[in-house]
Protein backbone atom coordinates (compact mmCIF):
# COMPACT_ATOMS: atom_id res chain seq x y z
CA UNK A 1 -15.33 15.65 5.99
CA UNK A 2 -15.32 14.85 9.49
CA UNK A 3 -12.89 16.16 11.74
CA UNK A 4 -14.25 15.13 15.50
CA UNK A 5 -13.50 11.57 16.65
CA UNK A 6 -16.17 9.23 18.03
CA UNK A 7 -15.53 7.10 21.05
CA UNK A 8 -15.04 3.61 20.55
CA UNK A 9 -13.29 0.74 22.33
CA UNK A 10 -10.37 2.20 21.26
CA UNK A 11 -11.00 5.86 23.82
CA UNK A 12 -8.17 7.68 25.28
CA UNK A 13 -8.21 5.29 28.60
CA UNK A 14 -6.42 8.63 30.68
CA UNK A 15 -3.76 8.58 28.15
CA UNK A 16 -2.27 11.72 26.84
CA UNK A 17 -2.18 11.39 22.80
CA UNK A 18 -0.63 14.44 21.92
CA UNK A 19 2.32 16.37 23.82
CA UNK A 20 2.49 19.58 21.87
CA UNK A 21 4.37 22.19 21.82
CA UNK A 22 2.46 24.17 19.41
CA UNK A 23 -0.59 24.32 21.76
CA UNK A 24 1.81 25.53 24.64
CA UNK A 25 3.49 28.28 21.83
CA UNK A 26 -0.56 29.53 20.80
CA UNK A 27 -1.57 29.89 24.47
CA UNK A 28 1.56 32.21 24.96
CA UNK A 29 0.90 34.04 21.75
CA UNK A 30 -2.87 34.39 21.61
CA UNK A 31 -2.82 37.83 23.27
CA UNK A 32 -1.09 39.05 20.26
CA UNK A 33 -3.13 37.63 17.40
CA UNK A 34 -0.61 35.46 16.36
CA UNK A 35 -2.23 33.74 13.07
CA UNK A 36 -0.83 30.59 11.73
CA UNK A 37 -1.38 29.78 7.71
CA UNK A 38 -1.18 26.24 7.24
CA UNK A 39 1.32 25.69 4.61
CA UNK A 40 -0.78 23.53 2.12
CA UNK A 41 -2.83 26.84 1.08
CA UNK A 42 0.15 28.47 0.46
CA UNK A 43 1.03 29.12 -3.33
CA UNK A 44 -0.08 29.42 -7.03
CA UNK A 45 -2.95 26.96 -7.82
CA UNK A 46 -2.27 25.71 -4.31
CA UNK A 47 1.04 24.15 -5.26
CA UNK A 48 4.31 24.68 -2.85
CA UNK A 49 6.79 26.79 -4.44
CA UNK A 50 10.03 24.37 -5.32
CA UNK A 51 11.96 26.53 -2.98
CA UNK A 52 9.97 25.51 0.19
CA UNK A 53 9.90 22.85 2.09
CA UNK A 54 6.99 20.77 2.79
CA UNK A 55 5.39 20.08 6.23
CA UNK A 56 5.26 16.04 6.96
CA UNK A 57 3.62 13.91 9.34
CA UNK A 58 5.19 10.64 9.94
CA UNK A 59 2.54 8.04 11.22
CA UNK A 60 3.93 4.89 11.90
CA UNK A 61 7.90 5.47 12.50
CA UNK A 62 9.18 1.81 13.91
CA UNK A 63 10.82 -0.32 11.21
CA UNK A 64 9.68 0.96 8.04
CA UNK A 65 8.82 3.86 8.97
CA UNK A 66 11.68 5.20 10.31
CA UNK A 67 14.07 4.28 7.79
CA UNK A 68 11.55 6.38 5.49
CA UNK A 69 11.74 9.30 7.48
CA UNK A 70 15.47 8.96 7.35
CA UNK A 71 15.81 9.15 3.82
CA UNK A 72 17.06 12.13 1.99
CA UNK A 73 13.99 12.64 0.26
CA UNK A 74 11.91 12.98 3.45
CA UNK A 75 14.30 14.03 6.03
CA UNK A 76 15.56 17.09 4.27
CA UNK A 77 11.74 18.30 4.34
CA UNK A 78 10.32 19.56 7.72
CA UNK A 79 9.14 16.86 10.16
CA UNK A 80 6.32 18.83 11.93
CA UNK A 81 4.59 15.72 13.26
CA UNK A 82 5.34 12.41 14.45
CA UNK A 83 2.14 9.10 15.16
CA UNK A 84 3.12 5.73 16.50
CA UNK A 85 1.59 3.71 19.29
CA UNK A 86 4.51 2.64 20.39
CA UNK A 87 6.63 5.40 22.83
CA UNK A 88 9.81 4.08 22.21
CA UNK A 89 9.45 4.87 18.46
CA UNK A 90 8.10 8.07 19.47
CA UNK A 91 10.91 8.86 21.50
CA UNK A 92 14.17 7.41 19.20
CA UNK A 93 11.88 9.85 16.46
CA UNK A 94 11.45 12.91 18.69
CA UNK A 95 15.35 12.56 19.16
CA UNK A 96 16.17 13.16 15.53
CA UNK A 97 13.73 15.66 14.88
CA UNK A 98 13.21 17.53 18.32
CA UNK A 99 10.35 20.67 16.71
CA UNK A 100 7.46 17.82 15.45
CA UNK A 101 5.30 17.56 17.63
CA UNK A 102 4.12 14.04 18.73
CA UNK A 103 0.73 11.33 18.75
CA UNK A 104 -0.22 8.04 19.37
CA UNK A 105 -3.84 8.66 18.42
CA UNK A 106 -3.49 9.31 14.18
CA UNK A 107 -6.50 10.95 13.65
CA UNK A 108 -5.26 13.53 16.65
CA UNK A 109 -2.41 13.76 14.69
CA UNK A 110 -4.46 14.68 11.59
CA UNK A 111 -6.13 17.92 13.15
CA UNK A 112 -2.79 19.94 13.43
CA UNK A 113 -3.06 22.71 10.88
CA UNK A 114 0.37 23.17 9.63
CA UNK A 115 0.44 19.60 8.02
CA UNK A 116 1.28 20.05 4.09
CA UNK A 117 1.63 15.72 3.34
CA UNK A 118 1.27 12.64 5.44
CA UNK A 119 3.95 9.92 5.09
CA UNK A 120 2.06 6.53 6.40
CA UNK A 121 3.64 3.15 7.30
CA UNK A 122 1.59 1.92 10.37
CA UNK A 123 0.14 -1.98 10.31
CA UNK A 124 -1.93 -2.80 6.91
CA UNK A 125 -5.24 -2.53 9.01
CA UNK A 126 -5.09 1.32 8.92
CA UNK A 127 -3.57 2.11 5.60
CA UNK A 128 -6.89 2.41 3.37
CA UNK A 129 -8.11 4.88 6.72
CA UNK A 130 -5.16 7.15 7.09
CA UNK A 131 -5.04 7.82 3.27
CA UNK A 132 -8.37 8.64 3.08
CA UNK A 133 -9.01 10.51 6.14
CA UNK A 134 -5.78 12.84 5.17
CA UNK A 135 -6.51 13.07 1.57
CA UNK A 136 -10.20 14.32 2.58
CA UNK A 137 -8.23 17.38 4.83
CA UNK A 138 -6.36 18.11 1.61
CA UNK A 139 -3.08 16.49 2.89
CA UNK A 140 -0.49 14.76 0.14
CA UNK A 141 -0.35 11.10 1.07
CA UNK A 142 2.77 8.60 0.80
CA UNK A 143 1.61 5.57 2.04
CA UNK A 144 2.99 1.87 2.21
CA UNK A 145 1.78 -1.13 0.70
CA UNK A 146 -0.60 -2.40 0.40
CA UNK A 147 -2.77 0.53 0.16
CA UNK A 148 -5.63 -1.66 1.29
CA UNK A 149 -6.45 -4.55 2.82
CA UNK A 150 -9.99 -5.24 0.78
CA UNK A 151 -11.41 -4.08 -2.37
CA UNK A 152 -13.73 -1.82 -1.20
CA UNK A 153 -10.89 -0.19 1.13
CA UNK A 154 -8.65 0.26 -2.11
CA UNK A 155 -11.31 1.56 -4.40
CA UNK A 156 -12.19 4.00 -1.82
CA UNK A 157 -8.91 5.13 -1.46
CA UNK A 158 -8.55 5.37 -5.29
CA UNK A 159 -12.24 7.16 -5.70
CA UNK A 160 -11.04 9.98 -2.96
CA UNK A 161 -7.45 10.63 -4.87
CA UNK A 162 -9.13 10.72 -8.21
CA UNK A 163 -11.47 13.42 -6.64
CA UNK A 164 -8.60 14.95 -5.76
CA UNK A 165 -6.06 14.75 -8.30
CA UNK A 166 -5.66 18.16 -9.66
CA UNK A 167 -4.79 18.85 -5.89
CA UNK A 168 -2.77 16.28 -4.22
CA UNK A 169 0.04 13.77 -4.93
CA UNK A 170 -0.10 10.53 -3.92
CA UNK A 171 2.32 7.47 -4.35
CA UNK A 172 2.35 3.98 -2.96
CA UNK A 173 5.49 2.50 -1.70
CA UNK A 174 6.01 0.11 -4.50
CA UNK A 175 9.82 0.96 -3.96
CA UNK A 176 11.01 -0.70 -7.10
CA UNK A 177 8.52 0.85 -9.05
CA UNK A 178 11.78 3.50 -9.58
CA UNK A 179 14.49 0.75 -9.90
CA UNK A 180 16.23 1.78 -13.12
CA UNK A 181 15.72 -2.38 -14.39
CA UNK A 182 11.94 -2.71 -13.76
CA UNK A 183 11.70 0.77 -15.61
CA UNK A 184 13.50 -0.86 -18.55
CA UNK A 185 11.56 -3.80 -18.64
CA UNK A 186 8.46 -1.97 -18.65
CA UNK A 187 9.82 -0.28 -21.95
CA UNK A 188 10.69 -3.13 -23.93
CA UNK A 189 7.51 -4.91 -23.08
CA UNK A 190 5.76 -1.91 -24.47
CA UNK A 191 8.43 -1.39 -27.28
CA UNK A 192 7.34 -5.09 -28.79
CA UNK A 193 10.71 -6.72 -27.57
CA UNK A 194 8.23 -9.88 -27.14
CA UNK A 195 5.45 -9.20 -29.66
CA UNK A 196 2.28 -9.12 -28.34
CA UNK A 197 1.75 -10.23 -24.92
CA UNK A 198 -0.93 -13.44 -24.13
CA UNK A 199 0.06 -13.92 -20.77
CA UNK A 200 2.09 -13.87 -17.32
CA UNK A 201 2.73 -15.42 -14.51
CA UNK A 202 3.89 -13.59 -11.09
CA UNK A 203 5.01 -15.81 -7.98
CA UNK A 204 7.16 -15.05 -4.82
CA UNK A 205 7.97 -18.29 -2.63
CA UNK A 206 7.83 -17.09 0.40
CA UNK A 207 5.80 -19.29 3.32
CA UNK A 208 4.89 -18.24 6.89
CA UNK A 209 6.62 -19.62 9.80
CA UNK A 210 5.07 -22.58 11.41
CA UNK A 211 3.90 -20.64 13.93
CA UNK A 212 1.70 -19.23 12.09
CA UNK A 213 0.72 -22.60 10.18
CA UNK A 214 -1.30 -23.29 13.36
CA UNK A 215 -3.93 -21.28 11.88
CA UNK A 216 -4.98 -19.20 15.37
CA UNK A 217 -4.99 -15.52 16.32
CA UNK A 218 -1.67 -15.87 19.10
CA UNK A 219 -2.74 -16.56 22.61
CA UNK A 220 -3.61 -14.34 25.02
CA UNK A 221 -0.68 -12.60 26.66
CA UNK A 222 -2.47 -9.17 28.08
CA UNK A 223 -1.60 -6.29 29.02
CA UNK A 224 0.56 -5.10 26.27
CA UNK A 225 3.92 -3.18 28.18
CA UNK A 226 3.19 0.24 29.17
CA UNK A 227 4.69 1.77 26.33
CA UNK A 228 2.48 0.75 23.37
CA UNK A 229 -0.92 1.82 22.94
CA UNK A 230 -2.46 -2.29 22.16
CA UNK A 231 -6.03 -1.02 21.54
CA UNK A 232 -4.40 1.43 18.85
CA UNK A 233 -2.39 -0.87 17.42
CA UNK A 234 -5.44 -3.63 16.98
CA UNK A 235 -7.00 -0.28 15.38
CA UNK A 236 -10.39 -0.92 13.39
CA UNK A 237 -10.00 -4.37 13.49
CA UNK A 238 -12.03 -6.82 15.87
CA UNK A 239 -9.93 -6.63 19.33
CA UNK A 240 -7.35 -9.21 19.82
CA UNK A 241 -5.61 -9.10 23.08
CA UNK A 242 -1.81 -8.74 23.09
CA UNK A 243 0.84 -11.14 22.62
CA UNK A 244 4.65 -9.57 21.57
CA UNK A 245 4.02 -12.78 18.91
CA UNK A 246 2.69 -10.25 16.88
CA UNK A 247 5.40 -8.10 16.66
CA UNK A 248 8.28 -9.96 16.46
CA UNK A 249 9.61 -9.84 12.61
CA UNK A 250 7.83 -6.81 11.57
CA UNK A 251 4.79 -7.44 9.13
CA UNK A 252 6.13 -10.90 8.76
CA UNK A 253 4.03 -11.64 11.80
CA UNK A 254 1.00 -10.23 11.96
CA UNK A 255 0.27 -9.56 8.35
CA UNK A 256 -0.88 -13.51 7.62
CA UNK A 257 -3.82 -12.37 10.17
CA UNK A 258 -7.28 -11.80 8.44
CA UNK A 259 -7.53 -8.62 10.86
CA UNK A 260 -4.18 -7.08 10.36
CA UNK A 261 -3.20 -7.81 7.09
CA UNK A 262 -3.66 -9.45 3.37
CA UNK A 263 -0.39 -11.99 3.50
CA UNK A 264 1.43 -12.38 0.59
CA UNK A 265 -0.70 -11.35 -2.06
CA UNK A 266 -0.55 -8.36 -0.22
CA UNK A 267 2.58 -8.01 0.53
CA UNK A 268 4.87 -9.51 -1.88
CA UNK A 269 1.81 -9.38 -4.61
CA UNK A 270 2.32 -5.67 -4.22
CA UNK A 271 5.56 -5.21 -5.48
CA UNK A 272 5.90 -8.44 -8.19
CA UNK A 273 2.15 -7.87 -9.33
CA UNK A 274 3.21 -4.30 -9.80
CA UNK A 275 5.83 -4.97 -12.54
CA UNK A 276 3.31 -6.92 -14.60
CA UNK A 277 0.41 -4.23 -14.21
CA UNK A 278 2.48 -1.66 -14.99
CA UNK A 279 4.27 -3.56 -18.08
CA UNK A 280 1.08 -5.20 -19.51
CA UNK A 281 -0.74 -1.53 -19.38
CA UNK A 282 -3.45 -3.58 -16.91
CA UNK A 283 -6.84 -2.32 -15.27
CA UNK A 284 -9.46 -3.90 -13.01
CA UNK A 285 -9.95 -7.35 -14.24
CA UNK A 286 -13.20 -8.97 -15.59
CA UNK A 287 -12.98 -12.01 -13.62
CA UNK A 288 -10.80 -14.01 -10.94
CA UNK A 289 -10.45 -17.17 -9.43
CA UNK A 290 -8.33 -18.77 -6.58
CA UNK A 291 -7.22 -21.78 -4.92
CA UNK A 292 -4.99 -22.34 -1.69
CA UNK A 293 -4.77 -23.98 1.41
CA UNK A 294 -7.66 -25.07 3.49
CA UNK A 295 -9.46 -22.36 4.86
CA UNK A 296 -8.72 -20.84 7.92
CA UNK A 297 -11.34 -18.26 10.40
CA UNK A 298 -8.12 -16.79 11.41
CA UNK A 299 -5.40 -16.86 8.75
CA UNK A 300 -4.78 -16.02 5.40
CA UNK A 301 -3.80 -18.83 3.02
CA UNK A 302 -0.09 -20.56 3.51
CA UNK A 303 -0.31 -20.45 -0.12
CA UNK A 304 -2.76 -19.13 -2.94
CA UNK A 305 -2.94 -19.44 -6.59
CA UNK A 306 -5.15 -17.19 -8.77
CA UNK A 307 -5.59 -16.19 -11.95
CA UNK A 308 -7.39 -13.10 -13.40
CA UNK A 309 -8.70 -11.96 -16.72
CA UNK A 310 -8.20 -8.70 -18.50
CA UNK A 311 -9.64 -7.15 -21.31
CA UNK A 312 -7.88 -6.20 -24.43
CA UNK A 313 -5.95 -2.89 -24.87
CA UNK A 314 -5.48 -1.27 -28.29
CA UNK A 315 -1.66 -3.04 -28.48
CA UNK A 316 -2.78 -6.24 -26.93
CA UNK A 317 -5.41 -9.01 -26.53
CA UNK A 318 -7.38 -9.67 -24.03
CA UNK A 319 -4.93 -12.15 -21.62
CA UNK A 320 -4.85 -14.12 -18.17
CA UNK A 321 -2.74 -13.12 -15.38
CA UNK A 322 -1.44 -15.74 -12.94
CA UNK A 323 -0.56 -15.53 -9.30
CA UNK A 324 1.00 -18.29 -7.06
CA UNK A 325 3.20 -18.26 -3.50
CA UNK A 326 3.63 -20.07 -0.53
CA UNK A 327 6.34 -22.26 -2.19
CA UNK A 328 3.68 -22.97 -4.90
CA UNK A 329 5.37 -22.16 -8.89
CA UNK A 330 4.20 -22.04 -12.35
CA UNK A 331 4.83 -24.81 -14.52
CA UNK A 332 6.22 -25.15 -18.20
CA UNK A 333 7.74 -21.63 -17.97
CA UNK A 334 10.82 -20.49 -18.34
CA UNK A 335 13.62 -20.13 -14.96
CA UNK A 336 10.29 -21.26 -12.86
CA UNK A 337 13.33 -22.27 -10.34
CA UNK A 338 13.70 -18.63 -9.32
CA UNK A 339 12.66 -17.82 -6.00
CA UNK A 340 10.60 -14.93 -7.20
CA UNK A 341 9.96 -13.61 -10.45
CA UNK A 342 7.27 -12.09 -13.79
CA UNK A 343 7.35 -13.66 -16.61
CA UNK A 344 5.63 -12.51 -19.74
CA UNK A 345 4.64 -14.90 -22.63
CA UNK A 346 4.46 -12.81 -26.16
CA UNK A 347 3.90 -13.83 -29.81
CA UNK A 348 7.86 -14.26 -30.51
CA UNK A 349 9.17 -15.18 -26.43
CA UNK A 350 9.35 -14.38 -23.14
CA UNK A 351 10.08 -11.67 -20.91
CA UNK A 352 11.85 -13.04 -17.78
CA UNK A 353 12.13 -10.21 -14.56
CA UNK A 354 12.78 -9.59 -11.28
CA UNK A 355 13.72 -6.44 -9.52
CA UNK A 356 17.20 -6.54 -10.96
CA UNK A 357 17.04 -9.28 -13.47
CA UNK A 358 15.33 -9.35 -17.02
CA UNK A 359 16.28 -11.87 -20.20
CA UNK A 360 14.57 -11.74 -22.82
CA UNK A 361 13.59 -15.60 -24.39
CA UNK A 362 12.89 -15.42 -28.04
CA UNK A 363 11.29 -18.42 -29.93
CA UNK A 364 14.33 -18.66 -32.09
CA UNK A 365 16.33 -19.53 -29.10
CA UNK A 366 17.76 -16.05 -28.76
CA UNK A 367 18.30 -15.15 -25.45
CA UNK A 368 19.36 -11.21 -24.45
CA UNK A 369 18.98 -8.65 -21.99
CA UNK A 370 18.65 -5.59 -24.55
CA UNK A 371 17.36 -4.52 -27.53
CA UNK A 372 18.80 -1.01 -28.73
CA UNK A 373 16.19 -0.22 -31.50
CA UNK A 374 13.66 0.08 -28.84
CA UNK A 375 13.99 3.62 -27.21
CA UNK A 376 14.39 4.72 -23.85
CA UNK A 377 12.21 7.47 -22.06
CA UNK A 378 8.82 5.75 -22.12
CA UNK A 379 9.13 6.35 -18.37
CA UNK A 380 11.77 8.77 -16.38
CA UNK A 381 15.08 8.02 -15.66
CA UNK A 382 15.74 6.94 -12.02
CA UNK A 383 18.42 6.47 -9.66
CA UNK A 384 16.54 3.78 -7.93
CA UNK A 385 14.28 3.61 -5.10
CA UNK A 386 15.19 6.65 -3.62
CA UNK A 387 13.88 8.32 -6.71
CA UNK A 388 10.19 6.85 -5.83
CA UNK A 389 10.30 8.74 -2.73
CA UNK A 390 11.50 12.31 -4.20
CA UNK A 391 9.19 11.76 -7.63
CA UNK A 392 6.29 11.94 -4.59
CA UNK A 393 7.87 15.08 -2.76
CA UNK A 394 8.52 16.62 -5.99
CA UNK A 395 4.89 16.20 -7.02
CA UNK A 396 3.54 17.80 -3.58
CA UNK A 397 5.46 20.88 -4.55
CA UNK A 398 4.88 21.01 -8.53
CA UNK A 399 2.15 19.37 -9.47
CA UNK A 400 1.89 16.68 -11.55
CA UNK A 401 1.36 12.71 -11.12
CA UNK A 402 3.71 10.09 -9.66
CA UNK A 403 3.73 6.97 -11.17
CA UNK A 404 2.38 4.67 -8.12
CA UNK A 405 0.11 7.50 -7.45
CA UNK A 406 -3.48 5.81 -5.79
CA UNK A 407 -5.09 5.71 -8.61
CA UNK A 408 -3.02 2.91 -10.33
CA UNK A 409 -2.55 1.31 -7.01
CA UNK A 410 -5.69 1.38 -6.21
CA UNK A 411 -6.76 -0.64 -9.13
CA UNK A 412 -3.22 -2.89 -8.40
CA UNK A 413 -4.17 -3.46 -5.03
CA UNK A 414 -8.39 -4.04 -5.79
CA UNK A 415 -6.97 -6.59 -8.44
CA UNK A 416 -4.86 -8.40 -5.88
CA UNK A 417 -7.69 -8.20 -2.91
CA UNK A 418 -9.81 -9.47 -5.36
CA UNK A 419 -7.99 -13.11 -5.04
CA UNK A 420 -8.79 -13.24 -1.55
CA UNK A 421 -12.03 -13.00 -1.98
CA UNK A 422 -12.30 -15.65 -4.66
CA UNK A 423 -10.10 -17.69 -2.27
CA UNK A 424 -12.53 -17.32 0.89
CA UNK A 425 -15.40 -18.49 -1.78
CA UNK A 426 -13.70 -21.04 -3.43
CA UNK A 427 -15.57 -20.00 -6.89
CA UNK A 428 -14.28 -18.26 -9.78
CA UNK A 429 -16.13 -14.47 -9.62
CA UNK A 430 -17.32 -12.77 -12.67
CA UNK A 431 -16.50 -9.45 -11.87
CA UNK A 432 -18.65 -6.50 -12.49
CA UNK A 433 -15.89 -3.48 -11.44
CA UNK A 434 -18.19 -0.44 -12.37
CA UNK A 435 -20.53 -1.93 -9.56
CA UNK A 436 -17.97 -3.51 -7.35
CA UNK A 437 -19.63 -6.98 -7.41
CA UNK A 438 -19.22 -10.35 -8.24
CA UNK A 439 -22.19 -10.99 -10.22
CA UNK A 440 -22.26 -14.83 -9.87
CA UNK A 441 -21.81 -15.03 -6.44
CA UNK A 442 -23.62 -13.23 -3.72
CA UNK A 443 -21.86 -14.83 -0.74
CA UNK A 444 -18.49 -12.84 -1.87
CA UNK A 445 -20.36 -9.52 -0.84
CA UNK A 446 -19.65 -9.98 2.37
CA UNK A 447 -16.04 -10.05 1.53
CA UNK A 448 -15.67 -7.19 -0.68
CA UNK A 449 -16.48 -4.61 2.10
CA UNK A 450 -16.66 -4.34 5.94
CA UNK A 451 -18.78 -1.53 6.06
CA UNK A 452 -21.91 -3.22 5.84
CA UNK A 453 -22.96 -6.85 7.52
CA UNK A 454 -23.10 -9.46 7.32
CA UNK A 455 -19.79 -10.53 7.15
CA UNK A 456 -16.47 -8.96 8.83
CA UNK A 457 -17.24 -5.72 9.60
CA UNK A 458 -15.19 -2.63 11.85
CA UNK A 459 -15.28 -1.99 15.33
CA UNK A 460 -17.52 0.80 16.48
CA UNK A 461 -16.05 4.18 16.45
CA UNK A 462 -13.96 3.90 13.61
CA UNK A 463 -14.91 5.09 10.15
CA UNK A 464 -13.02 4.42 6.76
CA UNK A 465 -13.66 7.52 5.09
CA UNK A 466 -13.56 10.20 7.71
């Protein structure tokens, strides 16, 4: 574990990343011993008592972020510690919760010693780094999707939490992973309402804007206003210099960037992948191919279409998984007019589903959105998507798994990452997942990871698993 920094292109510049008041509070206290426990050690096999309340860093608190930390679920916790790069977040923040101290550098923010969990929702560059580097301080981790913007950053993130498990919770925000109708459908897939499923198709038709369709990183517009920290923001990434392009419509920007994000598939693939992995009981697959729009150096694809392969479970064959977006839809399926949706082929119909839609399609022309004889309770009872949140708080202080915890998204998100790869290729990869390599095709390597060149690699000074 490494807990000094290195200096990179991304140094302090004279900037102040951390106004604390804890340091000021030590300094006054040292002269009396004053000892401070962090909180995480605290407890029977170094679980929280229910009746306290955990300590939480919030790193990355515009947008997202700080409707998170707003929630019930998080906001009724302690707030010891706030990260953004922006000082306008960090100010609105420091306003509603006046004793966390604040960052704009996260890995400063990861060396105070009261932290008990991380909550992370910064740009998708970073996601796969913060979870790692707080997971390897023995910090509980909450982060946003997608957990990773490659495969090797998502099976590194899984790798560390399975390492950890018996110590940490962990949960992707997969949101509708605990809305009370995917939870359902994931029951009556399992509970045969179908038959045996053959295969699925997953889609969400959202495009980019046409700005974007130009296919460049945004002009240069430096400096970035004195408030936000650019070179922090760009992260591990190859520098880009500012333009407020970026940030204008949250992710919907920036994240169709090779360097800042994984597009759809990572976005939207995230959530609508997520109710078929979860439903079809799926792991890594065994191969994967993709096609999409014409290759960009800059861009991810306007739209993509992959399919993967999966091997056989003890209640189901071996089956193909299909992706498509970007305005791009399945054909000969059923309601393949829906804007986004899963749909499940089994031996006797179809499972049709969206986040609060499911009809079940029987061969006999059937058509229903229930079937009583098939029991509830394969999975808790929710409340919806607030529930997804406290199932993770409730994990830091009990023990116990979540049910997005990193190592099923992990293997979500390396399946989905996956695609890209084939895309960038344009060959179908035979996919050797105890190894992490495409067997067929040695030119994907360089895809797969940034750690190592040749390929796209991360600037100096900044280190995935810290």
């Amino acid at each position: 574990m490494q807990k000094s920094l290195q200096n990179g292109p991304d140094a302090d510049r004279g900037r102040n990343t951390s106004v604390s008041r804890r340091n000021f509070l030590a300094g006054a206290l040292g002269a009396a011993a004053f000892t401070v426990v962090p909180a995480h050690v605290v407890g029977a096999n170094g679980q929280k008592p229910p009746s306290e309340k955990l300590n939480i860093a919030g790193i990355g608190i515009g947008n997202m972020g700080w409707n998170d930390l707003n929630n019930e679920a998080i906001k009724s916790e302690n707030i010891v510690a706030l990260c953004d790069v922006n000082e306008k977040h960090l100010s609105r923040a420091s306003k509603a919760f006046p004793e966390a101290e604040t960052y704009i550098d996260w890995r400063k923010c990861l060396e105070q010693d009261d932290i008990d969990a991380v909550y992370c929702a910064t740009v998708d560059n970073t996601h796969a780094f913060i979870s790692t580097w707080a997971m390897n301080r023995g910090y509980h981790v909450y982060c946003q999707k997608p957990l990773a913007c490659t495969v090797e950053e998502a099976r590194v993130v899984r790798e560390t939490y399975v390492k950890n498990k018996d110590k940490l919770a962990t949960q992707m925000g997969t949101q509708m992973h605990a809305h009370p109708n995917v939870r359902r459908v994931i029951e009556l897939v399992r509970g045969g309402a179908i038959g045996a499923p053959q295969e699925a198709w997953v889609w969400c038709s959202r495009e980019p804007r046409d700005e974007i369709k130009k296919g460049h990183y945004f002009a240069d517009k430096d400096p970035a206003p004195d408030y936000l920290d650019w070179d922090r923001w760009v992260g591990p990434s190859p520098y880009h210099p500012f333009n407020p392009k970026y940030l204008g419509g949250g992710c919907l920007k920036w994240n169709w960037f090779w360097d800042f994000g994984a597009g759809q598939i990572g976005d939207m693939g995230s959530h609508m992948m997520d109710i078929a992995h979860w439903a079809l009981e799926l792991d890594v697959p065994t191969s994967c191919e993709a096609t999409g729009s014409p290759l960009k150096n800059d861009t991810v694809p306007f739209w993509l279409k992959a399919t993967w392969e999966h091997p056989a479970k003890d209640w189901r064959p071996a089956l193909k998984v299909h992706w498509s977006d970007g305005g791009k839809k399945p054909e000969d399926i059923p309601e393949n007019n829906r804007f986004k949706a899963v749909v499940i082929k089994g031996e006797k119909g179809y499972m049709i589903a969206d986040y609060g839609y499911r009809k079940i399609q029987l061969s006999n022309g059937e058509s229903k959105k229930e079937m009583l004889d098939i029991d509830k309770g394969l999975v808790p009872p929710t409340n919806g998507p607030i529930t997804h949140y406290q199932e993770w708080v409730d994990a830091c202080k009990n023990g116990g798994e979540t049910l997005s915890n990193f190592d099923y998204a992990g293997r979500l998100i390396e399946n989905n990452m996956l695609a890209l790869v084939a895309y960038r290729v344009q060959e179908k990869l035979d996919w050797d997942a105890k190894n992490m390599k495409a067997t067929n095709c040695a030119q994907a390597e360089k895809y797969i990871r940034r750690t190592r060149c040749p390929g796209p690699t991360y600037r100096k000074g900044w280190i995935l698993n810290g």
